[in-house]
Protein backbone atom coordinates (compact mmCIF):
# COMPACT_ATOMS: atom_id res chain seq x y z
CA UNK A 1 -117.67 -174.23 -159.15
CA UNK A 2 -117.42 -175.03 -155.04
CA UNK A 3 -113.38 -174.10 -155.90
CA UNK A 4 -114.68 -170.81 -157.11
CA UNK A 5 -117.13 -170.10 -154.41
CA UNK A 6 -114.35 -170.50 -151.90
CA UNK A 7 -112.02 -168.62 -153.55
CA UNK A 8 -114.41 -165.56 -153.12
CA UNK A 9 -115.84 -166.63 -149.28
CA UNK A 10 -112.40 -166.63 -147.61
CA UNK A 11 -111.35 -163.26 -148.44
CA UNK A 12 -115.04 -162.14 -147.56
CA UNK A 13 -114.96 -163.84 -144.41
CA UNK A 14 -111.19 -162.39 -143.90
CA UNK A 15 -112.73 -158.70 -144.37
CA UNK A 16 -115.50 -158.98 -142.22
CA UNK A 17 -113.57 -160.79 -139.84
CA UNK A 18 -110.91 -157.39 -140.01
CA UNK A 19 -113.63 -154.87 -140.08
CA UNK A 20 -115.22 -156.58 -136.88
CA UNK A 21 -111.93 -156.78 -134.88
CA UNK A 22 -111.44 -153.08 -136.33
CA UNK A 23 -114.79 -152.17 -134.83
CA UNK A 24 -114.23 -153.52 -131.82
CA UNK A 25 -111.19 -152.02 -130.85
CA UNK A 26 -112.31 -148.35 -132.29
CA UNK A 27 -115.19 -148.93 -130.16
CA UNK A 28 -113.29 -147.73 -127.57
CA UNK A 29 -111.85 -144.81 -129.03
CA UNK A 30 -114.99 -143.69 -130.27
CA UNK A 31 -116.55 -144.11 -126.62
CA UNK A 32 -114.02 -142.18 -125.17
CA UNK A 33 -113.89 -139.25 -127.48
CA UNK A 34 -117.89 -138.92 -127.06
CA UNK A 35 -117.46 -139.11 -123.88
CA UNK A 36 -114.33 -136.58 -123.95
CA UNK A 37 -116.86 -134.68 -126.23
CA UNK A 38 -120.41 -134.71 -123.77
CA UNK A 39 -117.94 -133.93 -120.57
CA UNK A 40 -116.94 -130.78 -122.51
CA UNK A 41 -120.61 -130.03 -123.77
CA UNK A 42 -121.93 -129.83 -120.83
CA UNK A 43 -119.04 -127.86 -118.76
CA UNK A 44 -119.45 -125.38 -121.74
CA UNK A 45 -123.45 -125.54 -121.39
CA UNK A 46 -122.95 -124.81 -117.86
CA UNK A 47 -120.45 -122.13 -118.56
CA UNK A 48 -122.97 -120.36 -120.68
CA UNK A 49 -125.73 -120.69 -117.87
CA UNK A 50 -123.57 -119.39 -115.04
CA UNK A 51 -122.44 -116.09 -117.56
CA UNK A 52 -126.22 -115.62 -118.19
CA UNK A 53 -126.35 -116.01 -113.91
CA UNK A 54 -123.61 -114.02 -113.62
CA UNK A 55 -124.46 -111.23 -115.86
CA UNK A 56 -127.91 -110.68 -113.98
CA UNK A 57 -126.04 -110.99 -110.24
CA UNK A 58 -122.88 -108.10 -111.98
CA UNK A 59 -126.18 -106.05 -112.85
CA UNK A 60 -127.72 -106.37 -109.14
CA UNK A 61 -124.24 -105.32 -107.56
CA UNK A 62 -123.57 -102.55 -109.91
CA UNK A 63 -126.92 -101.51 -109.05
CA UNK A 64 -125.94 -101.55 -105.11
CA UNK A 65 -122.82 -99.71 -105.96
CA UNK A 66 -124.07 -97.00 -108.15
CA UNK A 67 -126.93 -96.19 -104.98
CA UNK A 68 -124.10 -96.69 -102.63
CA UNK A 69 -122.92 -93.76 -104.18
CA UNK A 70 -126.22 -92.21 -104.26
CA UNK A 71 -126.87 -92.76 -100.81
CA UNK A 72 -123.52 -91.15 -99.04
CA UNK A 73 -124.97 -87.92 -100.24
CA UNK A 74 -128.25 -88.40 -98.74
CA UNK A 75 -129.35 -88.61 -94.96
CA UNK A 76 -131.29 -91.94 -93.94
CA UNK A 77 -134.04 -90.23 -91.85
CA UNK A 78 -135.23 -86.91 -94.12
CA UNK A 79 -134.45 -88.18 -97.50
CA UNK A 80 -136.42 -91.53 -97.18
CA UNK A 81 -138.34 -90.86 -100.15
CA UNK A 82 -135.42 -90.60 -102.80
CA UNK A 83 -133.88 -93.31 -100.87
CA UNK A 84 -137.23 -95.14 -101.20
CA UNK A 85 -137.14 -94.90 -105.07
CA UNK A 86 -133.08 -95.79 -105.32
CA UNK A 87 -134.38 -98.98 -103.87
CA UNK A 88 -137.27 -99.55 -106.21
CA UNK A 89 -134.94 -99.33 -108.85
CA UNK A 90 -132.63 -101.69 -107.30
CA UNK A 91 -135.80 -103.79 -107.24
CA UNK A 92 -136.63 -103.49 -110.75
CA UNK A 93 -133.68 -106.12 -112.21
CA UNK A 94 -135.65 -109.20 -113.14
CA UNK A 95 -133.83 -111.73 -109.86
CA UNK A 96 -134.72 -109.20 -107.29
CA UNK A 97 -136.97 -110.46 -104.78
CA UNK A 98 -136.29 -107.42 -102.02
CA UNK A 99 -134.24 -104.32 -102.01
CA UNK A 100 -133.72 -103.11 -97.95
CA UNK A 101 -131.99 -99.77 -96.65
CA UNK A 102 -130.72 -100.38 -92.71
CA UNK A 103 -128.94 -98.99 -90.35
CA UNK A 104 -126.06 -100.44 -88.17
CA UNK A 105 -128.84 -101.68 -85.20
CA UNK A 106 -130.84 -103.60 -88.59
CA UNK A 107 -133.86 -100.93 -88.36
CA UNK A 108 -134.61 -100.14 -92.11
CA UNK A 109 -137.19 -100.56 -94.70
CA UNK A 110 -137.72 -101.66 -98.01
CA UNK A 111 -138.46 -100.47 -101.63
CA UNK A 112 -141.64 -99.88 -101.13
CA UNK A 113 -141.32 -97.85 -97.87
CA UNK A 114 -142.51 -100.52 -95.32
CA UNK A 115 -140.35 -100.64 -92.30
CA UNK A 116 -138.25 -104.10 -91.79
CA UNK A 117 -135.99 -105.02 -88.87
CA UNK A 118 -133.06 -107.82 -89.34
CA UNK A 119 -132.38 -107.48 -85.60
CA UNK A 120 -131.61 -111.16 -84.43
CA UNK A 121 -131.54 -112.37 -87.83
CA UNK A 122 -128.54 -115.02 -88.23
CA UNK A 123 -127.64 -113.96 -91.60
CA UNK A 124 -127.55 -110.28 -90.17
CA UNK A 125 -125.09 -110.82 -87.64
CA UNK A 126 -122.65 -112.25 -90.75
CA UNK A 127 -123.33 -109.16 -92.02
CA UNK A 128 -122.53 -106.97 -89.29
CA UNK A 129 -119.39 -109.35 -88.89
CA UNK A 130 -118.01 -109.12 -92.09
CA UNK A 131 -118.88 -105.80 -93.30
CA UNK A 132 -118.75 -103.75 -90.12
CA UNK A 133 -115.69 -101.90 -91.05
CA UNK A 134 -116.92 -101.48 -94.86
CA UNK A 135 -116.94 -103.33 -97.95
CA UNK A 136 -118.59 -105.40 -100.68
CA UNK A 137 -119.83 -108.57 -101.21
CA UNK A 138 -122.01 -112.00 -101.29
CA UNK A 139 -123.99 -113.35 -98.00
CA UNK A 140 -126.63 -116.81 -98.38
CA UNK A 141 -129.10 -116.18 -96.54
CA UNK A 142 -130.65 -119.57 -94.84
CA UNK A 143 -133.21 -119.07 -91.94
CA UNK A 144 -134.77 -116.49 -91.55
CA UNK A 145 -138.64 -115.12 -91.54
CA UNK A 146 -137.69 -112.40 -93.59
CA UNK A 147 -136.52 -114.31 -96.32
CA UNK A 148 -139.17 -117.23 -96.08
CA UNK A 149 -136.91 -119.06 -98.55
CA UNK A 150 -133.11 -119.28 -99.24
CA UNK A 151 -131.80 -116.44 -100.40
CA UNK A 152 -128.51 -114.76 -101.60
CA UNK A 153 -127.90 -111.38 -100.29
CA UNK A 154 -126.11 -108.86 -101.97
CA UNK A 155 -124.82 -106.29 -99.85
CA UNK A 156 -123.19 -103.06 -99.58
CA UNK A 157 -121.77 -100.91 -96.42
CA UNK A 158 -123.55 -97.09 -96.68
CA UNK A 159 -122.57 -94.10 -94.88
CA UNK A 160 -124.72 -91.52 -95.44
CA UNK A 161 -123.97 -87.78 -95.54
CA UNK A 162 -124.64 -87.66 -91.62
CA UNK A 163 -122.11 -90.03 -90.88
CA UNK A 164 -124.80 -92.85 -90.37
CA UNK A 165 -123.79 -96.17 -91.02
CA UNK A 166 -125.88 -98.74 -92.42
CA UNK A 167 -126.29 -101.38 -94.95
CA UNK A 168 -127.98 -101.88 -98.57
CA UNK A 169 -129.65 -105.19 -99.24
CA UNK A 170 -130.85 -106.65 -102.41
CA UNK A 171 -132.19 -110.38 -102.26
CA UNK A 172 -132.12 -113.16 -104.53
CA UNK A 173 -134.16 -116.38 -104.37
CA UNK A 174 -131.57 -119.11 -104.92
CA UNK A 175 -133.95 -121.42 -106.43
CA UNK A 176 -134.09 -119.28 -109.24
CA UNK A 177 -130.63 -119.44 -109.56
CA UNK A 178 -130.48 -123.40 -109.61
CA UNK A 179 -133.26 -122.98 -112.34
CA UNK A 180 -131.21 -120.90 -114.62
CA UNK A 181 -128.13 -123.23 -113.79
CA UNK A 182 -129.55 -126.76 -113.93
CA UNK A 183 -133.31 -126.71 -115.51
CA UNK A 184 -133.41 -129.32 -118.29
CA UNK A 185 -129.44 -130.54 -117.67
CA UNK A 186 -128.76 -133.85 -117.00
CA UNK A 187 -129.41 -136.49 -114.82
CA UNK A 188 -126.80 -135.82 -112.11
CA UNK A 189 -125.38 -137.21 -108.85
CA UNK A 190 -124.78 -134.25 -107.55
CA UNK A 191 -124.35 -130.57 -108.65
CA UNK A 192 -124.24 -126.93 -106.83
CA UNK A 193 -123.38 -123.35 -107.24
CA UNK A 194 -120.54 -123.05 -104.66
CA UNK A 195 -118.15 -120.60 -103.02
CA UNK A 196 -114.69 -121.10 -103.39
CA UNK A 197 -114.34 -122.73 -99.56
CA UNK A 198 -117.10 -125.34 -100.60
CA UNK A 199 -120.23 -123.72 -99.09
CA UNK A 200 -123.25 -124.91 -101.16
CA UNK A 201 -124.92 -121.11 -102.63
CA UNK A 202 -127.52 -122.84 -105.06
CA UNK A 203 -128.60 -126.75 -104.72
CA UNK A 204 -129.55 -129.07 -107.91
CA UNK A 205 -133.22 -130.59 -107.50
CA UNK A 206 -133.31 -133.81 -108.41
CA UNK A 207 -136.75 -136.27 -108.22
CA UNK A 208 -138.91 -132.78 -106.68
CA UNK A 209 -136.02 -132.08 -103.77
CA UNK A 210 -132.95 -129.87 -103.84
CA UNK A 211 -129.66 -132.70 -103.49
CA UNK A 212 -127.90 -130.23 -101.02
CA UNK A 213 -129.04 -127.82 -98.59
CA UNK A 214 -127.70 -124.50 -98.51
CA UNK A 215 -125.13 -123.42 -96.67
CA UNK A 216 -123.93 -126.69 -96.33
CA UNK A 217 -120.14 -127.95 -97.08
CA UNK A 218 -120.26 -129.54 -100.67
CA UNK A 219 -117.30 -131.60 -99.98
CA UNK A 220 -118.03 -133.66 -97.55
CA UNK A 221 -119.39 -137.79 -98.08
CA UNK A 222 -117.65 -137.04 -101.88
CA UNK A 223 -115.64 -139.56 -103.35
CA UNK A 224 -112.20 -139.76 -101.69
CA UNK A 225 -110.20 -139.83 -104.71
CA UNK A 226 -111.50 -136.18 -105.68
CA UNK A 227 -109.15 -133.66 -105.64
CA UNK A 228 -110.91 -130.73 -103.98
CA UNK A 229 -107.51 -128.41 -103.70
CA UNK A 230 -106.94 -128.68 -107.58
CA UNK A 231 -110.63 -127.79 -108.03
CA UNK A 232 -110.12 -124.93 -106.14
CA UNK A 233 -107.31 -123.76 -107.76
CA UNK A 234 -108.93 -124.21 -110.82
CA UNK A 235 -111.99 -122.07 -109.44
CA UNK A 236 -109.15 -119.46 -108.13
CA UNK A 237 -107.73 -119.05 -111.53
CA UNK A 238 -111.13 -118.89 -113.49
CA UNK A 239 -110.28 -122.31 -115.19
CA UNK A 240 -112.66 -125.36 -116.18
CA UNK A 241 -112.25 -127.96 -114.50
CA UNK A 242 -112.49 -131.63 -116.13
CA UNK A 243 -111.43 -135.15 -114.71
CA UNK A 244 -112.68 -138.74 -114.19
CA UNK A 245 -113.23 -140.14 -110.67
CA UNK A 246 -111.34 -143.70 -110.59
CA UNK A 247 -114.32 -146.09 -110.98
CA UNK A 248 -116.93 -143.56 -110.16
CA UNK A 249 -117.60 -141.32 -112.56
CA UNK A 250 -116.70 -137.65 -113.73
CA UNK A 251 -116.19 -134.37 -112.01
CA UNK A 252 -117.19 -131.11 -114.03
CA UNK A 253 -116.10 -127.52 -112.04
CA UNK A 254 -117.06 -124.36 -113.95
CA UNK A 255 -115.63 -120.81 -112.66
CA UNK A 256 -117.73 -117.57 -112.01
CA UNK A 257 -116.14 -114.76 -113.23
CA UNK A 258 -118.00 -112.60 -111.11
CA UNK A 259 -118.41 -114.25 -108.01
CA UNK A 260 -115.34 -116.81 -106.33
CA UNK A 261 -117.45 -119.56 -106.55
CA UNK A 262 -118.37 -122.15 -109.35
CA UNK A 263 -120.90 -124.60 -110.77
CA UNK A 264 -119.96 -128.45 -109.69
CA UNK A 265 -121.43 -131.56 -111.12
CA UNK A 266 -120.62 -135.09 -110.10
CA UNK A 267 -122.08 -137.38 -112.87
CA UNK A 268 -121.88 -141.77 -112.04
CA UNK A 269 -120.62 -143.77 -115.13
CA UNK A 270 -123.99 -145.29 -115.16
CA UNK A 271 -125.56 -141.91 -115.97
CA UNK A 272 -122.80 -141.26 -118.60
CA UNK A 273 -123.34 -144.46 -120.14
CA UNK A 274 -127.20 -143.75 -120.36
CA UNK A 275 -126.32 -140.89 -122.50
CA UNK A 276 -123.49 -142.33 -124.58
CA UNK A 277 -125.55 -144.96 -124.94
CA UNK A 278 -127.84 -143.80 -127.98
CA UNK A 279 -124.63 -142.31 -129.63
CA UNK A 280 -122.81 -145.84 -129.13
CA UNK A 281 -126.08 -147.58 -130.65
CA UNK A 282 -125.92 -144.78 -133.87
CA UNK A 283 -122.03 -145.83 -133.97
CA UNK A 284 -122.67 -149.96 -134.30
CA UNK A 285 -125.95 -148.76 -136.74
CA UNK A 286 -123.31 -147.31 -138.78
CA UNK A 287 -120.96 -149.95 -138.70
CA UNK A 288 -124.13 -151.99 -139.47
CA UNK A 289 -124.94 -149.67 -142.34
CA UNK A 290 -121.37 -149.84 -143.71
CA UNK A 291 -121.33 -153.63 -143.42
CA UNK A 292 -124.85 -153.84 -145.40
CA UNK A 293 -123.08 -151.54 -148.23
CA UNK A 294 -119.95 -153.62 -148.46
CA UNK A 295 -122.29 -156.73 -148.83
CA UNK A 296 -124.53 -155.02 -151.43
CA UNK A 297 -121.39 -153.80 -153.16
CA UNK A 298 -120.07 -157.32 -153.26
CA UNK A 299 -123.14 -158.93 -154.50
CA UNK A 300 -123.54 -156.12 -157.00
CA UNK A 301 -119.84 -156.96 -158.38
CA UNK A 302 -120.92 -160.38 -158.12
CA UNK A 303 -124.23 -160.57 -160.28
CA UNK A 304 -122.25 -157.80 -162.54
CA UNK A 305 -119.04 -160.45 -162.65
CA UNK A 306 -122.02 -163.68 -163.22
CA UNK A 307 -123.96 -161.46 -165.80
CA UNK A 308 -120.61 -160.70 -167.58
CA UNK A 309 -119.75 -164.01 -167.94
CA UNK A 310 -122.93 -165.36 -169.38
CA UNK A 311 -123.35 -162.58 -171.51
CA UNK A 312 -119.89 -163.36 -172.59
CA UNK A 313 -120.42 -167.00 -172.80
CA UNK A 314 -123.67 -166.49 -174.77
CA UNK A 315 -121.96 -164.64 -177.31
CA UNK A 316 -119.55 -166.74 -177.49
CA UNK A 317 -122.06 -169.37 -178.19
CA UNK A 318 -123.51 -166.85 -180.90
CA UNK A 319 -120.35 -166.50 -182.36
CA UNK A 320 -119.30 -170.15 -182.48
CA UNK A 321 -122.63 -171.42 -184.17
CA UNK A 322 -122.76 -168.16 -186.43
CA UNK A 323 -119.69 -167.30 -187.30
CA UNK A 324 -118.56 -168.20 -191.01
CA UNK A 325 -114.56 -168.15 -190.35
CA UNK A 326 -111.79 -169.64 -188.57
CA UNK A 327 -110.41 -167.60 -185.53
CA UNK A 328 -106.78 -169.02 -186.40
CA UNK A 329 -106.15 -168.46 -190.26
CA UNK A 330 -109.54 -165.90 -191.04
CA UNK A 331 -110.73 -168.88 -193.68
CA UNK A 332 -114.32 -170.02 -193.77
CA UNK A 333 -114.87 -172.76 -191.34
CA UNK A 334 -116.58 -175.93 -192.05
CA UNK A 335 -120.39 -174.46 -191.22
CA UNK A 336 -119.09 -170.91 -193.49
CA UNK A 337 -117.70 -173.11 -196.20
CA UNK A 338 -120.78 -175.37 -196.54
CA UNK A 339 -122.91 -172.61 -196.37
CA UNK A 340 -121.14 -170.60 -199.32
CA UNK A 341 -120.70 -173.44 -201.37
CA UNK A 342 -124.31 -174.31 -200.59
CA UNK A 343 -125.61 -170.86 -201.50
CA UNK A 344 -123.33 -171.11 -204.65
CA UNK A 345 -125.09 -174.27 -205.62
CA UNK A 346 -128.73 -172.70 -205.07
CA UNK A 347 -127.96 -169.50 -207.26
CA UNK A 348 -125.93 -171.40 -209.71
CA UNK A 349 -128.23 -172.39 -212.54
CA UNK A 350 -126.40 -174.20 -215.51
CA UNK A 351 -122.62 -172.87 -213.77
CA UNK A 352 -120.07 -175.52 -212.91
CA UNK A 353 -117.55 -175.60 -210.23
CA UNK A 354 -114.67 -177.17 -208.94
CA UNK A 355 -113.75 -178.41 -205.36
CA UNK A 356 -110.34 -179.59 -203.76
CA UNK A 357 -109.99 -180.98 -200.44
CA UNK A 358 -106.31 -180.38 -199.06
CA UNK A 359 -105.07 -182.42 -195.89
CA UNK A 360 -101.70 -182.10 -194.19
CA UNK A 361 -100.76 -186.11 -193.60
CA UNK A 362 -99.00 -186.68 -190.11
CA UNK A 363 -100.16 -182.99 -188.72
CA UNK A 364 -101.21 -184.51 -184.93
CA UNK A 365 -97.24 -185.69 -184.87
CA UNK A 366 -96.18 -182.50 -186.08
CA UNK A 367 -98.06 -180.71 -183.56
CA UNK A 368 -96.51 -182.60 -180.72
CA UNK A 369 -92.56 -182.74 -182.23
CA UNK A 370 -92.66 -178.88 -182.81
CA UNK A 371 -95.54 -177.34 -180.09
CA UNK A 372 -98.57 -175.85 -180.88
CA UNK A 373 -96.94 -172.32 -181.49
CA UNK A 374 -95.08 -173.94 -184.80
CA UNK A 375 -98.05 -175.94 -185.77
CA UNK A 376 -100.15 -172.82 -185.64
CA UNK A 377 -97.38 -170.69 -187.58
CA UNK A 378 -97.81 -173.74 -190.24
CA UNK A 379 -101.41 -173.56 -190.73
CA UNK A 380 -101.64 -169.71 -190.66
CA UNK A 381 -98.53 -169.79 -193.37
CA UNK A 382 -100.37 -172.14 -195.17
CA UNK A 383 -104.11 -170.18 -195.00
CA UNK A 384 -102.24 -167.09 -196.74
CA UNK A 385 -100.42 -169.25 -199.30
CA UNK A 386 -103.70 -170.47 -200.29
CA UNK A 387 -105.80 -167.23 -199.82
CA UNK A 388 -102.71 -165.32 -202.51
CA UNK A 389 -103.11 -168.28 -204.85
CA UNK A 390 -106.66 -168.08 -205.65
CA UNK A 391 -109.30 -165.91 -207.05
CA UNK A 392 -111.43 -163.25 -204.06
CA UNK A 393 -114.55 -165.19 -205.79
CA UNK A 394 -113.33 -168.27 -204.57
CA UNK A 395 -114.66 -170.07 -201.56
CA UNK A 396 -111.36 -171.08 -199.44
CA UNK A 397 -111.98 -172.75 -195.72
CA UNK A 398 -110.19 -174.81 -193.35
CA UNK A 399 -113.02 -177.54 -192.05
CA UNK A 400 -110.30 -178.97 -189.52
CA UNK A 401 -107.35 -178.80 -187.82
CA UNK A 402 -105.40 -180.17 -190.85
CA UNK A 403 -107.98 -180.22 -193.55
CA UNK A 404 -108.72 -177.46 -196.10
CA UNK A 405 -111.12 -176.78 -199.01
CA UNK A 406 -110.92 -174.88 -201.90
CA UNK A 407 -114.24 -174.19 -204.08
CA UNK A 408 -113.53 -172.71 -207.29
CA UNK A 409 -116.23 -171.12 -209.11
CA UNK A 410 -117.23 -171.23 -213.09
CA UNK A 411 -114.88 -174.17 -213.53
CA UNK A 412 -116.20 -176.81 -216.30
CA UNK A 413 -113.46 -176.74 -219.17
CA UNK A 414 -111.51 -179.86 -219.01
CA UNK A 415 -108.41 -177.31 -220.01
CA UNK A 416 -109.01 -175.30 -216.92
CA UNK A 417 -109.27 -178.22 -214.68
CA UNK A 418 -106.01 -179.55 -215.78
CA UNK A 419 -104.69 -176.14 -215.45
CA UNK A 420 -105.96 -175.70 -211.69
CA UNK A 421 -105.10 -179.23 -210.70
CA UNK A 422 -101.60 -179.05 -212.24
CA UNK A 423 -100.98 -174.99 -210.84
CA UNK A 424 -102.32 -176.90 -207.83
CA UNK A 425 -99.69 -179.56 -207.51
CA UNK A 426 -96.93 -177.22 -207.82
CA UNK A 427 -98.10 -175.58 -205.22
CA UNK A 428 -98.28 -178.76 -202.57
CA UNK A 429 -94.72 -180.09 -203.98
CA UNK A 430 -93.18 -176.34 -203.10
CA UNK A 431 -94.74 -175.32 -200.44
CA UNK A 432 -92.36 -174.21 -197.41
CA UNK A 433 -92.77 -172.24 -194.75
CA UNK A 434 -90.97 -170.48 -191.91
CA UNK A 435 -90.96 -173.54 -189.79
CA UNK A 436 -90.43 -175.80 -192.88
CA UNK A 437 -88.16 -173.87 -195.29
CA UNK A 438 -85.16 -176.32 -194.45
CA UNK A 439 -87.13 -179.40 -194.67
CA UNK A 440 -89.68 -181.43 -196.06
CA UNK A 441 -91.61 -182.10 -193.09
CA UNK A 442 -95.05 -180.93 -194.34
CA UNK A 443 -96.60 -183.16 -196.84
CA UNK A 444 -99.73 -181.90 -198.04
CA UNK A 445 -102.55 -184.77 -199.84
CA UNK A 446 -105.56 -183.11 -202.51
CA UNK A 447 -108.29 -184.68 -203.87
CA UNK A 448 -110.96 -183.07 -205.94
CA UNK A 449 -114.70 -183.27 -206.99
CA UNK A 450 -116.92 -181.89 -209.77
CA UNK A 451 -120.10 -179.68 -208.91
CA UNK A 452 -122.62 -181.45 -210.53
CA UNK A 453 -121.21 -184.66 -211.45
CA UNK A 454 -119.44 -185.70 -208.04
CA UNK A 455 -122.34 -184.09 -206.06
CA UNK A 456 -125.27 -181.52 -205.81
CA UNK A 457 -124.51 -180.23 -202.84
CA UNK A 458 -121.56 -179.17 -200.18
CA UNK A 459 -121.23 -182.46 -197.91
CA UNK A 460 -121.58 -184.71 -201.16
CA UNK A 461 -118.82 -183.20 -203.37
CA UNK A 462 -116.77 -182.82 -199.98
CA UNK A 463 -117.27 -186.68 -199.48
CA UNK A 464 -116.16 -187.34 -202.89
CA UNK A 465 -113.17 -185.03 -202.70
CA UNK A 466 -112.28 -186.99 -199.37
CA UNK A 467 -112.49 -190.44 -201.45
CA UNK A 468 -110.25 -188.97 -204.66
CA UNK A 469 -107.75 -188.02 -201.24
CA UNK A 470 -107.41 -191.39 -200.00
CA UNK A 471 -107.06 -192.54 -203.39
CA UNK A 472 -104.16 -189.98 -203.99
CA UNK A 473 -102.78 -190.58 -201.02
CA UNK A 474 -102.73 -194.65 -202.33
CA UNK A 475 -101.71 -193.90 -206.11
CA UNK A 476 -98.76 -191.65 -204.50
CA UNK A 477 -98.48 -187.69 -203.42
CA UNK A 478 -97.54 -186.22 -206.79
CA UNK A 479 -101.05 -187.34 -207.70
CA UNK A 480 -104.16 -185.24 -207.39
CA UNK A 481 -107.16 -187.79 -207.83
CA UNK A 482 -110.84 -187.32 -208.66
């Protein structure tokens, strides 16, 4: 039994031993590809928030282009009221904070007709710097009363009909921006809207408190090993941007495709890991899960294997105590040819009946000269001999390995005794078989008994039978004895 059980616990140990080692190792794999697959989540989440972004900025400069139009038909000082409502619908779009008509000196005023000057303002001198001669085009907007808060400026050179020069401004409060970029995102290092030279245009918060300020150069105390000109050229040519940061952590870069800037995120391994960390645990529960069903698979197959054997060795059982014939020559066996005879005896009334006992002398010896195949061959030969020879009434059995009875029924005339003992005879001094046709190696001994006179029931006349043997086998084998 212990022989058994091992046989089955090595190769079960073996498997979970492979499926461990498997684990392990695909552990990695599987880290790496949800890690490969979060990375490109979130630069895809981020590429949807900056379209959404960029959608409502294209919508604020078309705006200012369509009135730029509008406005180099018009004259600043006596068409202030049309001017006045251009701007309130520049105002309208839902990131507007401030729509502001100026001239070239910063003297203006706003959407709603109140006069504004951006004379001295920083952000105003960019302005006049960069758009003096015309043009289009993005300005932050950092300190300055006007704004109160950081901005980001769209603006547009005017001339007006008169040949006035001047400027349309439409304001944006970048924290609004940063909400739309980064609300409910991840846990972050860092992250910023950015131009393509690195100035910060919209800051992450993080723990109540924007990361960056802006204006600032993104760049700068960043990992060394970054490689801001590929990110750049990435930005440039509107591609994501996707790479690990030696032992640091990961770099995401998302392109406008309005704007020349993008949406950067620096993300530590630690913060990575806090998110893979759930979908690791779900990996090892399902490892756990498939372990669990391997072990309730084998101890299924095991109870079905144990259940299948006792069910088989039950029946077996059944078989062997009820079953009235021989599983080698289809005879009775001893318990079938007792019981027949027996039931015979019961039901016979006044009938008679005859019984022989046949044993093959020397049949252990011929077992072992000749192998168990021949022996077999020998008794089965012998079973069908026997079974031609006599009546279907009759009640034939083999008892043992070598011994054989044959109950004939209605037998009391001393003429048909002598009849069935001498047809009887001839049959043991001929008999040959397949395995004994050139020889006389078989030699078959009889003895008989009379049902009632030798005995009233199966055991009795079979002990007298097996006395009138030995005494044939004494007086000589020609002779069958009673």
């Amino acid at each position: 039994m212990k022989k058994t059980y091992l046989k089955w616990l090595l190769p079960i140990m073996f498997l979970f031993l492979a499926i461990g080692i498997t684990c392990f190792i695909y552990s990695g794999v599987v880290r790496k590809n949800i890690t490969d697959t979060e990375l490109k989540y979130t630069a895809s989440l981020l590429e949807d928030r900056l379209n959404e972004t960029d959608i409502i900025v294209k919508t604020i400069i078309d705006y200012n282009n369509l009135t730029e139009v509008a406005l180099q038909k018009l004259n600043y000082k006596d068409n202030k009221e049309i001017i006045v409502s251009l701007l309130e619908a520049c105002a309208k779009n839902e990131m507007v904070v401030s729509s502001i008509i100026c001239k070239s000196d910063g003297s203006g005023y706003n959407e709603k007709g109140s006069t504004v000057s951006l004379r001295g303002e920083p952000f105003f001198d960019e302005i006049k710097q960069t758009y003096d001669k015309g043009g289009k085009g993005l300005v932050l907007i950092t300190d300055s009363d006007l704004a109160g808060a950081v901005k980001l400026a769209v603006v547009n050179s005017v001339v007006f009909n008169n040949d006035q020069k001047g400027y349309l401004i439409s304001t944006v409060f970048v924290k609004d921006i940063a909400a739309r970029l980064f609300d409910s995102m991840l846990d972050f290092d860092d992250a910023a809207l950015i131009s393509l030279s690195g100035k910060i245009v919209a800051s992450y918060e993080k723990n109540g408190s924007f990361v960056n300020k802006p204006g600032d150069d993104f760049w700068m105390d960043k990992p060394v090993n970054i490689s801001v000109e590929a990110i750049k050229l990435n930005i440039s040519q509107k591609t994501k941007y996707i790479s690990e940061i030696g032992k640091y952590g990961y770099i995401i870069a998302v392109p406008s495709k309005v704007t020349n800037g993008a949406v950067v995120i620096i993300m530590a391994h630690d913060q990575l890991s806090k998110l893979l960390g759930f979908k690791m645990r779900v990996f090892w529960l399902f490892v756990l899960i498939i372990c669990l069903v391997i072990v309730l698979c084998i101890a299924i197959f095991a109870l079905l294997r144990y259940l299948q054997n006792y069910l088989r060795k039950k029946k077996l059982e059944k078989l062997r105590g009820n079953s009235k014939r021989d599983e080698l020559t289809g005879l009775y066996n001893a318990d079938g040819s007792f019981a027949e005879i027996d039931k015979y005896i019961v039901n016979s009334q006044d009938r008679r009946g005859l019984l022989f006992c046949l044993y093959i002398e020397d049949f252990s010896r011929l077992r072992a000269e000749r192998g168990k195949e021949a022996a077999d061959k020998i008794i089965r030969q012998f079973s069908d001999e026997l079974s031609k020879r006599y009546r279907s009434s009759d009640i034939i059995g083999r008892i043992s390995d070598a011994e054989f009875v044959i109950f004939m029924k209605d037998i009391s005339d001393p003429k048909d005794i002598r009849k069935q003992v001498d047809e009887l005879h001839m049959f043991l001094y001929d008999l040959k078989t397949d395995e004994t046709r050139d020889e006389k190696i078989v030699n078959p001994l009889a003895g008989g008994a009379m049902y009632p006179n030798d005995g009233t029931d199966a055991e009795k006349l079979l002990h007298a039978a097996r006395i009138a043997l030995e005494k044939s086998k004494h007086d000589g084998h020609r002779l069958i004895s009673f």
